[in-house]
N, C-alpha and C. Protein backbone atom coordinates (compact mmCIF):
# COMPACT_ATOMS: atom_id res chain seq x y z
N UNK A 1 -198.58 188.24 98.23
CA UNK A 1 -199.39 187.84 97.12
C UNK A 1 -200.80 188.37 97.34
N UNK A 2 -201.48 189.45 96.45
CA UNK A 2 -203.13 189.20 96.21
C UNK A 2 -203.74 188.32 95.44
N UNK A 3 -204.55 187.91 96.05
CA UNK A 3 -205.61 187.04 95.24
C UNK A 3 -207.06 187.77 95.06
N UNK A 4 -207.93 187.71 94.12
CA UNK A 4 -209.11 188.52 93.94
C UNK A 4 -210.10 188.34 93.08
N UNK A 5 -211.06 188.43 93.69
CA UNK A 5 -212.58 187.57 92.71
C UNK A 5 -213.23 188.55 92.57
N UNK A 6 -213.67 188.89 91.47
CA UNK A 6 -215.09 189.41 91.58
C UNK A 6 -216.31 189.28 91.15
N UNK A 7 -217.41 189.07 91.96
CA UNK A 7 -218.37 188.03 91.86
C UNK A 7 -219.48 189.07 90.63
N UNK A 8 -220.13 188.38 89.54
CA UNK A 8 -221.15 189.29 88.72
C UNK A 8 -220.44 190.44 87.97
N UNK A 9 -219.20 189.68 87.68
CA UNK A 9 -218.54 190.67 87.09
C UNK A 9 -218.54 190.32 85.41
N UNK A 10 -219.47 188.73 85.46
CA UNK A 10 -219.65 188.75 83.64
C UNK A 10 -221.22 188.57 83.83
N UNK A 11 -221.83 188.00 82.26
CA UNK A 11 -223.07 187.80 82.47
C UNK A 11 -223.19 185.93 82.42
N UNK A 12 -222.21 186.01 82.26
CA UNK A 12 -222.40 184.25 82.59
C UNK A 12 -222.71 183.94 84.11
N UNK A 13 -223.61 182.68 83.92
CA UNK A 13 -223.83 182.26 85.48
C UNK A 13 -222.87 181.55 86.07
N UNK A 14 -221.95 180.50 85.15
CA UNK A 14 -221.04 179.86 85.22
C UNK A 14 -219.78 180.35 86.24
N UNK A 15 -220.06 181.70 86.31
CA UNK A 15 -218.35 182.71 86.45
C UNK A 15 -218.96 183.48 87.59
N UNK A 16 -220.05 183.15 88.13
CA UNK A 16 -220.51 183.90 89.41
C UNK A 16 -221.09 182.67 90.42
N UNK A 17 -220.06 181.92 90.80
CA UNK A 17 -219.86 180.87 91.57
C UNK A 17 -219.41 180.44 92.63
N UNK A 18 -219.13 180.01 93.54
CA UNK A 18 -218.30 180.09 94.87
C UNK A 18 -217.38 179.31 93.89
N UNK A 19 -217.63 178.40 93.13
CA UNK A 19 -216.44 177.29 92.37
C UNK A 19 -215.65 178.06 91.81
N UNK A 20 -216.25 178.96 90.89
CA UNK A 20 -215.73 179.46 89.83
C UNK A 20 -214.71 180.87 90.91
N UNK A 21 -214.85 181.47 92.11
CA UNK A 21 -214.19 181.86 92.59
C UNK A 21 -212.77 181.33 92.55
N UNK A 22 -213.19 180.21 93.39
CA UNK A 22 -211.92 179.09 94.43
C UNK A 22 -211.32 179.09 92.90
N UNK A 23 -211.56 178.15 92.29
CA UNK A 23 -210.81 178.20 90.95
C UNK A 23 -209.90 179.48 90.71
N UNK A 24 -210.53 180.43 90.18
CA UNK A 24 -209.65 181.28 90.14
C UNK A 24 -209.10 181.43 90.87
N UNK A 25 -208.81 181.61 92.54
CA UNK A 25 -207.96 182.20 93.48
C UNK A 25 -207.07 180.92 93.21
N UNK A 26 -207.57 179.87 93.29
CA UNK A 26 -206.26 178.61 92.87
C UNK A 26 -205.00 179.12 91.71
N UNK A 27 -205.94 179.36 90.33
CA UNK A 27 -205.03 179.98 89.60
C UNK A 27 -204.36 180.89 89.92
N UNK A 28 -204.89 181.71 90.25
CA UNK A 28 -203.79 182.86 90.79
C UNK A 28 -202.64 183.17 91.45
N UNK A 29 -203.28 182.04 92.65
CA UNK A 29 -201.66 181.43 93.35
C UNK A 29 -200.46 180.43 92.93
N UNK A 30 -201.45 179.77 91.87
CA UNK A 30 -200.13 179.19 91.22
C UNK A 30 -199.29 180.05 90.06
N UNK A 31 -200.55 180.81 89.77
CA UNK A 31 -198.97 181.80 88.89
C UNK A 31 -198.04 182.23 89.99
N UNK A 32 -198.28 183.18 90.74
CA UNK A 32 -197.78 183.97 91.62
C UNK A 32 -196.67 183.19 92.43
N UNK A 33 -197.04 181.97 92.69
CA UNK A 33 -196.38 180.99 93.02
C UNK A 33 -196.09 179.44 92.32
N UNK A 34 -195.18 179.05 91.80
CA UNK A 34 -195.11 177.89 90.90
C UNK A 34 -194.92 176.83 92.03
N UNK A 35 -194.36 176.78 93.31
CA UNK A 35 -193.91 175.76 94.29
C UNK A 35 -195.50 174.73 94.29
N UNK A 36 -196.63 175.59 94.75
CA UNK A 36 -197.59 175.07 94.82
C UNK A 36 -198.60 174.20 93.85
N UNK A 37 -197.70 174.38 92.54
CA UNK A 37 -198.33 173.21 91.29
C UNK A 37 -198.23 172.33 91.43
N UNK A 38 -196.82 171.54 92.40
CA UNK A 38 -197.29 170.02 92.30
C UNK A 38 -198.70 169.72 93.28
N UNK A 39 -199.16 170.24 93.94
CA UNK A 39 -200.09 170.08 94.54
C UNK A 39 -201.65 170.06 93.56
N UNK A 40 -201.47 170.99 92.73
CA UNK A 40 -202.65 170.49 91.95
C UNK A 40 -202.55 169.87 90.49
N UNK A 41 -201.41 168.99 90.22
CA UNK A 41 -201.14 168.28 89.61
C UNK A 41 -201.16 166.74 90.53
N UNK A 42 -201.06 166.69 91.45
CA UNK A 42 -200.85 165.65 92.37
C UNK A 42 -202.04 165.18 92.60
N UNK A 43 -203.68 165.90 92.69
CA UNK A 43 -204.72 165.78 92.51
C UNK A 43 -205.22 165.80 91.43
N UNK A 44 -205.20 166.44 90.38
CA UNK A 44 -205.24 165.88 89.09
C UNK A 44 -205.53 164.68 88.56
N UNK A 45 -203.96 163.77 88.87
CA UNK A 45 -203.54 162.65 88.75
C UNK A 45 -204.42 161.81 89.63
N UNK A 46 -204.82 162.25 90.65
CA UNK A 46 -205.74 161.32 91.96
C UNK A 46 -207.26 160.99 91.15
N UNK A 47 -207.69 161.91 90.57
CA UNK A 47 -209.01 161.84 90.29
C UNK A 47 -208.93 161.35 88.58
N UNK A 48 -208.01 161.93 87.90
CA UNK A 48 -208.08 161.07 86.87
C UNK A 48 -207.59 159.25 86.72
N UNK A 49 -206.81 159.07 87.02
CA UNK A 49 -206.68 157.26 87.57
C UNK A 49 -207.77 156.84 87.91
N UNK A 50 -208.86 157.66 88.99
CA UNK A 50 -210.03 156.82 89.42
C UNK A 50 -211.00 157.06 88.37
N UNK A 51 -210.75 157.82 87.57
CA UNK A 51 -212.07 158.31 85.69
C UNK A 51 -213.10 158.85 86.49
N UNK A 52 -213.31 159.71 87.57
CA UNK A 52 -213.70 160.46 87.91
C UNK A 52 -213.30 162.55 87.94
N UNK A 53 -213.69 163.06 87.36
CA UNK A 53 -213.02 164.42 87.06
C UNK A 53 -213.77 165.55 87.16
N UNK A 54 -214.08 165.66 88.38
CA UNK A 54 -214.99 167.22 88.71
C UNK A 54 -213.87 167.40 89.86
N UNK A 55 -214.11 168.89 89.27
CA UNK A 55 -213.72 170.10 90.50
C UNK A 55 -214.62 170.25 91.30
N UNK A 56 -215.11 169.77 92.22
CA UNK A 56 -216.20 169.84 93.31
C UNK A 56 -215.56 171.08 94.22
N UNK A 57 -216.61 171.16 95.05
CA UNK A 57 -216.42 172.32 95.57
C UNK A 57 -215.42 171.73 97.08
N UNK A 58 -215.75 170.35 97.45
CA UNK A 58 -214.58 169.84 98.37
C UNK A 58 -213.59 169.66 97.83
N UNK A 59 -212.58 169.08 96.63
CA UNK A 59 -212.03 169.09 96.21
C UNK A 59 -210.89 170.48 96.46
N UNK A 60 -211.67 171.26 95.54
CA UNK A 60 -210.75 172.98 95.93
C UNK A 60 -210.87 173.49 96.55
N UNK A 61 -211.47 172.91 97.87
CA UNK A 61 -211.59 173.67 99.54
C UNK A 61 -210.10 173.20 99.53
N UNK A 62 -210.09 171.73 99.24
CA UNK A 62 -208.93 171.02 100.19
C UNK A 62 -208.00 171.44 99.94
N UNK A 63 -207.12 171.63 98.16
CA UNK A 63 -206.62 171.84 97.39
C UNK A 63 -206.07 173.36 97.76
N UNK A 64 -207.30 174.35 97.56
CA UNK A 64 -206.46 175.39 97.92
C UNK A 64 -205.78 175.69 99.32
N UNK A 65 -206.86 174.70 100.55
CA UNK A 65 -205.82 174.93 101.92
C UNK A 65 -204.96 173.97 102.29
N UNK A 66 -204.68 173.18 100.97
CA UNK A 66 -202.87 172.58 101.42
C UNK A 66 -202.14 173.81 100.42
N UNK A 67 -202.84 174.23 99.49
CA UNK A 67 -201.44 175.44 98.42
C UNK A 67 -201.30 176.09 99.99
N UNK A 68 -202.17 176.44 100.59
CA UNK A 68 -201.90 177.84 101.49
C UNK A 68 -200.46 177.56 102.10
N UNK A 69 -200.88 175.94 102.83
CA UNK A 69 -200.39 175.33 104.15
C UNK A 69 -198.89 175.15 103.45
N UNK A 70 -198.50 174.83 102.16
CA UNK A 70 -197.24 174.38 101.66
C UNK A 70 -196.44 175.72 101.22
N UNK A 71 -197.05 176.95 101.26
CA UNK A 71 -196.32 178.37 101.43
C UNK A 71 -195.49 178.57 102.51
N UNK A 72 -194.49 179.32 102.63
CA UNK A 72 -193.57 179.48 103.21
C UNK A 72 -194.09 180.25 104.05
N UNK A 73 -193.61 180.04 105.52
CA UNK A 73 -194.16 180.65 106.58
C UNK A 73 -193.97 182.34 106.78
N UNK A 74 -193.34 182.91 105.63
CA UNK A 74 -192.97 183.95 105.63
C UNK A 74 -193.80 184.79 104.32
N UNK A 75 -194.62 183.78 104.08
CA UNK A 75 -195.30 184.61 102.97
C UNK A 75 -196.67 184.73 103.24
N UNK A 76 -197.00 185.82 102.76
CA UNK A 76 -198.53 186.56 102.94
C UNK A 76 -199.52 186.72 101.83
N UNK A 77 -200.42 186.05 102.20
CA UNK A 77 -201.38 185.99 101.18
C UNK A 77 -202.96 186.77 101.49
N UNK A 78 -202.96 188.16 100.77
CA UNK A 78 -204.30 188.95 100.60
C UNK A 78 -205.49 188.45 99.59
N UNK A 79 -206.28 187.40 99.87
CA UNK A 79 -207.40 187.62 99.39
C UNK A 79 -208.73 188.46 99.53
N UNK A 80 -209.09 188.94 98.42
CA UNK A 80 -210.45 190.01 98.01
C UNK A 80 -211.55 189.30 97.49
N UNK A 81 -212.37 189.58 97.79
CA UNK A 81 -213.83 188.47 97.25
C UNK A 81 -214.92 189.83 97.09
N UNK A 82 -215.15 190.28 95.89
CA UNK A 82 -215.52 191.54 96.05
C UNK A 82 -217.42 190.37 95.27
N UNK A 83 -218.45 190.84 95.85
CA UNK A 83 -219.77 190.51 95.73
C UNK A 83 -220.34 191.87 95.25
C-alpha cells in the first residue's frame, strides 16, 4: 500500500496541516484497506456518545497506529509526506 500527502498543494490553510495530512493518510488506508474501518468507526462511536467530536491531532496519532498495528503482518505500507 502507498499512502501520500502533499503539503501546500492547495491554497487553503485548512489542507496544509499535520491534521489534515494524518486524515488523509487515514483515508487512504481505509480505502486500500476496508479491514481497518471498524477501527475508525469504533472511535467515532467513542467520541460521539461522550458529544464531544474533534479529530484532534491525538486522536489520529492513535487511530492511525492501531489501523497500522491491525494490518497483517505481511503487509507493507509506503508512506510519502512530500513538504
Amino acid at each position: 500500500m502507498v499512502l501520500f500527502f502533499f503539503f501546500h498543494r492547495s491554497n487553503q490553510e485548512a489542507e496544509s496541516t499535520k491534521i489534515a495530512a494524518l486524515r488523509t493518510l487515514i483515508h487512504q488506508l481505509a480505502e486500500q484497506d476496508v479491514s481497518v474501518v471498524p477501527t475508525i468507526l469504533r472511535r467515532y462511536e467513542s467520541l460521539s456518545a461522550r458529544g464531544i467530536f474533534e479529530w484532534s491531532w491525538e486522536y489520529l496519532s492513535n487511530i492511525f497506529a492501531e489501523m497500522l498495528q491491525s494490518l497483517s503482518m505481511y503487509s507493507k505500507v509506503y508512506i510519502i509526506l512530500d513538504a
